[in-house]
PDB file of N, CA and C in Angstrom:
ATOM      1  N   UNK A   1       8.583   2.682   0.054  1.00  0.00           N
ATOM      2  CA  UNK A   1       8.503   2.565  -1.382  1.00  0.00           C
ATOM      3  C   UNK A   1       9.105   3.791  -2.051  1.00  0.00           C
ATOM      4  N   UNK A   2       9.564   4.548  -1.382  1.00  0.00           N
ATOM      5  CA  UNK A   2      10.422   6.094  -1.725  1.00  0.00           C
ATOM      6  C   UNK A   2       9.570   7.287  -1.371  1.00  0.00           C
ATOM      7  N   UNK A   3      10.306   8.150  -1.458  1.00  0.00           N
ATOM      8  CA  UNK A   3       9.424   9.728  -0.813  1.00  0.00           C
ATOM      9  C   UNK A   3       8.611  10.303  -1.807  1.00  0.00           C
ATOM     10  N   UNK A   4       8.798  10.260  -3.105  1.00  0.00           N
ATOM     11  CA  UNK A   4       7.798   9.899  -3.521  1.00  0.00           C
ATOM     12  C   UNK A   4       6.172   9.642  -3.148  1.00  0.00           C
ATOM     13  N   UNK A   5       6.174   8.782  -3.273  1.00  0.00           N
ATOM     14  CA  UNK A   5       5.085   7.686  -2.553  1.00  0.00           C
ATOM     15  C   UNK A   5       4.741   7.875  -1.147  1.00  0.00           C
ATOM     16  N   UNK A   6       5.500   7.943  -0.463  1.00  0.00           N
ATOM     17  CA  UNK A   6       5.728   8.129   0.864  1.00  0.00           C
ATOM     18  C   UNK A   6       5.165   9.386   1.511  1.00  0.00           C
ATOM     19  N   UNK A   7       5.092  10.420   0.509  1.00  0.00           N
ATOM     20  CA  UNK A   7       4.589  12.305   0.732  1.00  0.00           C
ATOM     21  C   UNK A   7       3.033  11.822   0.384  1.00  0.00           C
ATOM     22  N   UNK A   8       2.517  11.042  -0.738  1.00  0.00           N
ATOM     23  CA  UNK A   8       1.331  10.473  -0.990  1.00  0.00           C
ATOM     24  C   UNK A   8       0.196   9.681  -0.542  1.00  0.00           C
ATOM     25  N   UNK A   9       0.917   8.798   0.275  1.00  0.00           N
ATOM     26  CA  UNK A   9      -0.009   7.894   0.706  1.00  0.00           C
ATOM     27  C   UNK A   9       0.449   7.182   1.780  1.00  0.00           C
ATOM     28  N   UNK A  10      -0.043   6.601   2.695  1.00  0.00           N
ATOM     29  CA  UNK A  10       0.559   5.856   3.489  1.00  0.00           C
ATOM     30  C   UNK A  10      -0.196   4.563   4.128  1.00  0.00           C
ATOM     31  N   UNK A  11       0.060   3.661   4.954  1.00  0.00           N
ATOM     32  CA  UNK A  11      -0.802   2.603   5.079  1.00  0.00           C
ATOM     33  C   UNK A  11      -1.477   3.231   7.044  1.00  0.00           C
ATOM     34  N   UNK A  12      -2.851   2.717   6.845  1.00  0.00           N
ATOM     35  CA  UNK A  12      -3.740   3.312   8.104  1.00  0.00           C
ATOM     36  C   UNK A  12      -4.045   1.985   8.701  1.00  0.00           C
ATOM     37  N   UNK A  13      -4.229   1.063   8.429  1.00  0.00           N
ATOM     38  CA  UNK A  13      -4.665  -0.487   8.970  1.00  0.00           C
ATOM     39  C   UNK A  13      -4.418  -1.549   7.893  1.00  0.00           C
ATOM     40  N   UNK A  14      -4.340  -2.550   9.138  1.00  0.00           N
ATOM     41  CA  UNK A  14      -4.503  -4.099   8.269  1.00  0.00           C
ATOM     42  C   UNK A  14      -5.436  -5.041   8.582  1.00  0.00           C
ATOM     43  N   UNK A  15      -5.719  -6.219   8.459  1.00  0.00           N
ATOM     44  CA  UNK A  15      -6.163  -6.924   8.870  1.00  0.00           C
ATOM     45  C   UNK A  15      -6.595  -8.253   7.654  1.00  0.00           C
ATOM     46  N   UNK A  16      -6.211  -9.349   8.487  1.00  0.00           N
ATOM     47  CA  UNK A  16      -5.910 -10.476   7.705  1.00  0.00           C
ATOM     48  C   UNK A  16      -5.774 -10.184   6.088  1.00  0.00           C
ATOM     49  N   UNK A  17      -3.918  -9.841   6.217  1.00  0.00           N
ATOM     50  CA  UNK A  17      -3.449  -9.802   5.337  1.00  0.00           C
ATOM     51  C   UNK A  17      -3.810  -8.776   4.296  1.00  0.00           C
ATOM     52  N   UNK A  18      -4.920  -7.828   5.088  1.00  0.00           N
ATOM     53  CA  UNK A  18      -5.414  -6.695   3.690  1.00  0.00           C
ATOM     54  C   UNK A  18      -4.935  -5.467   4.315  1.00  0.00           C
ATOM     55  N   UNK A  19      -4.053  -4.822   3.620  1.00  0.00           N
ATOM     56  CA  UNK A  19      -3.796  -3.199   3.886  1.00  0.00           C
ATOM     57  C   UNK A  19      -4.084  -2.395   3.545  1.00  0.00           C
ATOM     58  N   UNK A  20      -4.864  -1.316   4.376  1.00  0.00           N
ATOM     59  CA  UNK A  20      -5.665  -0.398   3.138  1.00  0.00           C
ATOM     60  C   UNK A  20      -4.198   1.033   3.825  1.00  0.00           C
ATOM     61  N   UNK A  21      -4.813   1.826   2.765  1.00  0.00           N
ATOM     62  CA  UNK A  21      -3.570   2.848   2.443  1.00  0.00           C
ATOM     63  C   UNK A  21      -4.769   3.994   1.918  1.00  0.00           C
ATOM     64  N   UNK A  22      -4.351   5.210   2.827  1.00  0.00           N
ATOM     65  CA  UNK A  22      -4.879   6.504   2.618  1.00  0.00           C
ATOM     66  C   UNK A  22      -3.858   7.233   1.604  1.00  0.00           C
ATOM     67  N   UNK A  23      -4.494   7.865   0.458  1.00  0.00           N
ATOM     68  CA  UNK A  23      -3.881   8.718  -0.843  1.00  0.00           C
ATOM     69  C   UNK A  23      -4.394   9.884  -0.626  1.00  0.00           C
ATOM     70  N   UNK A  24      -3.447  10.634  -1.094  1.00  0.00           N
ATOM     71  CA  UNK A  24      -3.331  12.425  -0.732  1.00  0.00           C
ATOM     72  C   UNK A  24      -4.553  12.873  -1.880  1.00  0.00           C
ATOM     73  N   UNK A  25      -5.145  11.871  -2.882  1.00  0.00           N
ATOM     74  CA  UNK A  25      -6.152  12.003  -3.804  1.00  0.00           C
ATOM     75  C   UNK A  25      -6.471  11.536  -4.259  1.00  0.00           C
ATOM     76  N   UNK A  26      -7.768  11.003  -5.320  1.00  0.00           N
ATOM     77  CA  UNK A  26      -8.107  10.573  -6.137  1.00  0.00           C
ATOM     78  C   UNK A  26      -7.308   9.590  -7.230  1.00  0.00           C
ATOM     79  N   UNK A  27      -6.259  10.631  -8.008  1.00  0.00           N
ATOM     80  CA  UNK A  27      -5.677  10.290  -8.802  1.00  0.00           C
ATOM     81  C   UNK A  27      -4.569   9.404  -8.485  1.00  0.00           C
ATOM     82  N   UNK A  28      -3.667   9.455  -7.088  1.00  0.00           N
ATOM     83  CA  UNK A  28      -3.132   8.932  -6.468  1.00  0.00           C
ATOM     84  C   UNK A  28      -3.796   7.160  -6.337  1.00  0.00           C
ATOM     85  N   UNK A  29      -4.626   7.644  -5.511  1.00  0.00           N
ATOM     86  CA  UNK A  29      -5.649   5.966  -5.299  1.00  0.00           C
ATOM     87  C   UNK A  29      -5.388   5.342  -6.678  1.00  0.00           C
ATOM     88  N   UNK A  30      -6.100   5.793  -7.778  1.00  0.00           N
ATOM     89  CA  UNK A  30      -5.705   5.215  -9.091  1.00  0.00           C
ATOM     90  C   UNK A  30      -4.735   4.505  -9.463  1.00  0.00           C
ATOM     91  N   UNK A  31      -3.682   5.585  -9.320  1.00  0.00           N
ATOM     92  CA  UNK A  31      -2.563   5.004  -9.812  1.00  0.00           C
ATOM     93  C   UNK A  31      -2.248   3.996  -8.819  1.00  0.00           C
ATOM     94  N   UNK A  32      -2.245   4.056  -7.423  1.00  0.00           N
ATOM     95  CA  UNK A  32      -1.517   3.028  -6.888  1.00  0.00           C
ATOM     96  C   UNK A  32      -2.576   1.680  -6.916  1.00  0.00           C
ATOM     97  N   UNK A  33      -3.941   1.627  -7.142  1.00  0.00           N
ATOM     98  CA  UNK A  33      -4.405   0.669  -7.895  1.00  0.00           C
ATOM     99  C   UNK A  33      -3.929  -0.534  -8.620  1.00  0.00           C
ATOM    100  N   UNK A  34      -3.386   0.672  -9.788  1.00  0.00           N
ATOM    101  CA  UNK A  34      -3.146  -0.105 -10.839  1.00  0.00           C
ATOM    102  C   UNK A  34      -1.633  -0.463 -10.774  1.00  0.00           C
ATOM    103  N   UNK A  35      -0.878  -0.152  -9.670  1.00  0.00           N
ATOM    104  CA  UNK A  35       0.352  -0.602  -9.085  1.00  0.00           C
ATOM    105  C   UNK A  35       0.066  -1.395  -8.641  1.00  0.00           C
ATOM    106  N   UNK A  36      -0.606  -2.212  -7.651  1.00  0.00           N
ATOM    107  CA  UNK A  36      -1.435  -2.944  -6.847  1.00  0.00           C
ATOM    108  C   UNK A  36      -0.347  -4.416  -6.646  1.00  0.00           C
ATOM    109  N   UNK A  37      -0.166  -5.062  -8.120  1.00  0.00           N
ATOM    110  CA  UNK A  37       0.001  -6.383  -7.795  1.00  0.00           C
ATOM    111  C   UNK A  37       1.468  -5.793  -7.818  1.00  0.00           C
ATOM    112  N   UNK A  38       2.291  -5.321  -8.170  1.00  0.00           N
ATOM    113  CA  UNK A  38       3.550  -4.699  -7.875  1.00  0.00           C
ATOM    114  C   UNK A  38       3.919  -4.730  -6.433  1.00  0.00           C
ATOM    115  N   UNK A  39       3.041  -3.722  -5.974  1.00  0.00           N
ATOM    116  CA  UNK A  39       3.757  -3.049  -4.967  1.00  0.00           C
ATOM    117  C   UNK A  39       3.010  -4.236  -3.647  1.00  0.00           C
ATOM    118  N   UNK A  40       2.149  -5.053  -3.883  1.00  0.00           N
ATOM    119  CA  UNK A  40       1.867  -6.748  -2.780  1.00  0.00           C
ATOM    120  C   UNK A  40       3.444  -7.121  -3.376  1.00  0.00           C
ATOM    121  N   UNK A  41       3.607  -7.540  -4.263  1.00  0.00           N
ATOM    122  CA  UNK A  41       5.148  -8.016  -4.399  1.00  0.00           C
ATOM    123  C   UNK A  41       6.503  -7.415  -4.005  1.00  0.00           C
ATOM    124  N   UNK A  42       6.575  -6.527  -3.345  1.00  0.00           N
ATOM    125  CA  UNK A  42       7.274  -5.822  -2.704  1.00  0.00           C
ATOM    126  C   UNK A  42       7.234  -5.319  -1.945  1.00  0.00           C
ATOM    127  N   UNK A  43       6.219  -5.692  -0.730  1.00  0.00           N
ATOM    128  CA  UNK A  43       5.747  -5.288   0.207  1.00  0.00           C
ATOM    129  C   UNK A  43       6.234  -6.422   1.023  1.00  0.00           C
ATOM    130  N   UNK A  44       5.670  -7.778   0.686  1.00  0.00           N
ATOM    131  CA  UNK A  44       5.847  -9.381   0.833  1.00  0.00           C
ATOM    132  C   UNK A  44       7.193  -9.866   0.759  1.00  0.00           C
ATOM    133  N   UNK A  45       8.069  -9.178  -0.077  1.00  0.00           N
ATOM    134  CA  UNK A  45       9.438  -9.281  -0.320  1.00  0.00           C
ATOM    135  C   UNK A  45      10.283  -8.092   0.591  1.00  0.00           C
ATOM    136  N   UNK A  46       9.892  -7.363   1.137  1.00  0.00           N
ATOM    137  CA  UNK A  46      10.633  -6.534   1.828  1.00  0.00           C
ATOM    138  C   UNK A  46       9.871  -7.163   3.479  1.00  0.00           C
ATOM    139  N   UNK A  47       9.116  -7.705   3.258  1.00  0.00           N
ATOM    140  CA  UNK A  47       8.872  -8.327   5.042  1.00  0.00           C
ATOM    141  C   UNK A  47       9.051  -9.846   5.096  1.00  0.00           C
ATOM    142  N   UNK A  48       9.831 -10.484   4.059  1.00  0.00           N
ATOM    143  CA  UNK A  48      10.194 -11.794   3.890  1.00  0.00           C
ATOM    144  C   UNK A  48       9.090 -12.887   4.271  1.00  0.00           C
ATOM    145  N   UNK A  49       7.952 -12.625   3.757  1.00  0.00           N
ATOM    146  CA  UNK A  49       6.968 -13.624   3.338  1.00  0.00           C
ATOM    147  C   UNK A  49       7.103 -14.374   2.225  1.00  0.00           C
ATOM    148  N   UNK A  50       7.099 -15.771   2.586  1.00  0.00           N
ATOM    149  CA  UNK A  50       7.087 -16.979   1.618  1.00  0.00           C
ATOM    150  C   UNK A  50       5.994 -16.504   0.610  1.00  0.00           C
ATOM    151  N   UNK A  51       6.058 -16.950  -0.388  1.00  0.00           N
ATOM    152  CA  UNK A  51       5.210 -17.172  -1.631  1.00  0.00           C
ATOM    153  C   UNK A  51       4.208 -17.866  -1.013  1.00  0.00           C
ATOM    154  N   UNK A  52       3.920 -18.601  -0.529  1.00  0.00           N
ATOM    155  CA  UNK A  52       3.017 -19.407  -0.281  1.00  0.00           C
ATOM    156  C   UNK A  52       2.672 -19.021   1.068  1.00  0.00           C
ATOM    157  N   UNK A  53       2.518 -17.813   1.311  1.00  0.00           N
ATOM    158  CA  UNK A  53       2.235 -17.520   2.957  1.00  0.00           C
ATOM    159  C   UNK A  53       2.207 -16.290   3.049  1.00  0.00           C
ATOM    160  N   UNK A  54       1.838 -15.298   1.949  1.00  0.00           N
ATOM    161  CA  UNK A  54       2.331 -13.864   1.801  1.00  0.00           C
ATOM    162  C   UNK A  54       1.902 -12.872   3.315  1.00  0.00           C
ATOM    163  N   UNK A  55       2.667 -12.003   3.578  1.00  0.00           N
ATOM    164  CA  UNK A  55       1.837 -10.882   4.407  1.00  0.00           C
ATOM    165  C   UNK A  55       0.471 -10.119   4.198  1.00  0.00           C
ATOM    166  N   UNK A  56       0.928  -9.369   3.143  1.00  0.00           N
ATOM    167  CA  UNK A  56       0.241  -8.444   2.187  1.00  0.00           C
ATOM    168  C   UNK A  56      -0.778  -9.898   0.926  1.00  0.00           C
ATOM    169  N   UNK A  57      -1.941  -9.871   1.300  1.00  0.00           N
ATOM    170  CA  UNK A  57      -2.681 -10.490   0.635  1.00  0.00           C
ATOM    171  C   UNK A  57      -3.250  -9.356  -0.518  1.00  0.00           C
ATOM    172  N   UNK A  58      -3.629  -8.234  -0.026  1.00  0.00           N
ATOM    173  CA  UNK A  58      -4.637  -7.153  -0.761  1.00  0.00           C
ATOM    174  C   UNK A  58      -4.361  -5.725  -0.289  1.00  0.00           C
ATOM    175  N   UNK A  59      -4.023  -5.025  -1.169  1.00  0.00           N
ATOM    176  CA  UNK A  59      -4.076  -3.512  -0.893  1.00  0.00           C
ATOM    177  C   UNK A  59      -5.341  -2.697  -0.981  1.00  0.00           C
ATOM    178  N   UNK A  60      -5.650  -1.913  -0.461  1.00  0.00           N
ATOM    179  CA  UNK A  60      -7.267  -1.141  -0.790  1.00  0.00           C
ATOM    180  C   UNK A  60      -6.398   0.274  -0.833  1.00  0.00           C
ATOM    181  N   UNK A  61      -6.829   1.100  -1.529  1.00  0.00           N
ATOM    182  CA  UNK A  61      -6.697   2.597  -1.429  1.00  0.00           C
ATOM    183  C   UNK A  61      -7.719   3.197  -1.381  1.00  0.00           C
ATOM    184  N   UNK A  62      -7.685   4.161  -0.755  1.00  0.00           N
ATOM    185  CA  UNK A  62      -8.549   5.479  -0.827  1.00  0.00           C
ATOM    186  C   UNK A  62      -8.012   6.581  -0.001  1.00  0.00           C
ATOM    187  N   UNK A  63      -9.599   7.421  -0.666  1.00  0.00           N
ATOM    188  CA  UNK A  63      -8.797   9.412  -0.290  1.00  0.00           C
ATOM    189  C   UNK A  63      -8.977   9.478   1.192  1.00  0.00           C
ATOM    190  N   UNK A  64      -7.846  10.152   1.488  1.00  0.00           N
ATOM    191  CA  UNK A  64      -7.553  10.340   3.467  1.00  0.00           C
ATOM    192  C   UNK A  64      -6.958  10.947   3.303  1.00  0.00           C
ATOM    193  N   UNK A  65      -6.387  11.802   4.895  1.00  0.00           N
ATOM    194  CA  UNK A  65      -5.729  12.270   5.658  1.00  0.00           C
ATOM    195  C   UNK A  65      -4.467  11.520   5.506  1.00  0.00           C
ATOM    196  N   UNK A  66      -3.129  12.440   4.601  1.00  0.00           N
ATOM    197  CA  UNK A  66      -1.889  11.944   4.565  1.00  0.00           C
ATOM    198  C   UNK A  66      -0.730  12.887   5.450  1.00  0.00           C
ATOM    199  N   UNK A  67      -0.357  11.901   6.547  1.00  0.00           N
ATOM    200  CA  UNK A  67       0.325  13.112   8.053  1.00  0.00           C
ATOM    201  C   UNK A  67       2.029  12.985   7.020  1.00  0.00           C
ATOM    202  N   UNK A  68       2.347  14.065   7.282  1.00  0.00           N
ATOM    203  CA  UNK A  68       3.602  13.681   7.125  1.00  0.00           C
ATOM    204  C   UNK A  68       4.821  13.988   8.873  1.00  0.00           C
ATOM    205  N   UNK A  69       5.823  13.137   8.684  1.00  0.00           N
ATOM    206  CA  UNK A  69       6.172  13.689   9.757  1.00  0.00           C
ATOM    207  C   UNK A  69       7.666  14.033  10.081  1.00  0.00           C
TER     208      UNK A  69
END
């Protein structure tokens, strides 16, 4: 989603269709929150899931451990 984003947060697990994603903070989690239905739509579109069959059902955020590498 760019380096940006990428220095911020990153995804730690999935499972049926829910990805949760560790944020470098608080304010981070927030915002990508309220990004939420955005960034399922471009998540789903960059792993070529049908509309009707998405990958990415649900994002969760919260504060974690962000590795960079």
């Amino acid at each position: 989603m760019g380096p940006a984003l990428s220095a911020e947060a990153q995804p730690i697990s999935e499972r049926a269709g829910v990805l949760s994603v560790a944020c470098s903070s608080s304010v981070w989690a927030q915002e990508l929150e309220l990004m939420g239905p955005e960034l399922t739509e471009r998540l789903n579109a960059a792993l070529g899931a049908a509309d009707g069959a998405p990958a990415v059902r649900e994002l969760r955020f919260r504060v974690g451990s962000v590795t960079h590498s």
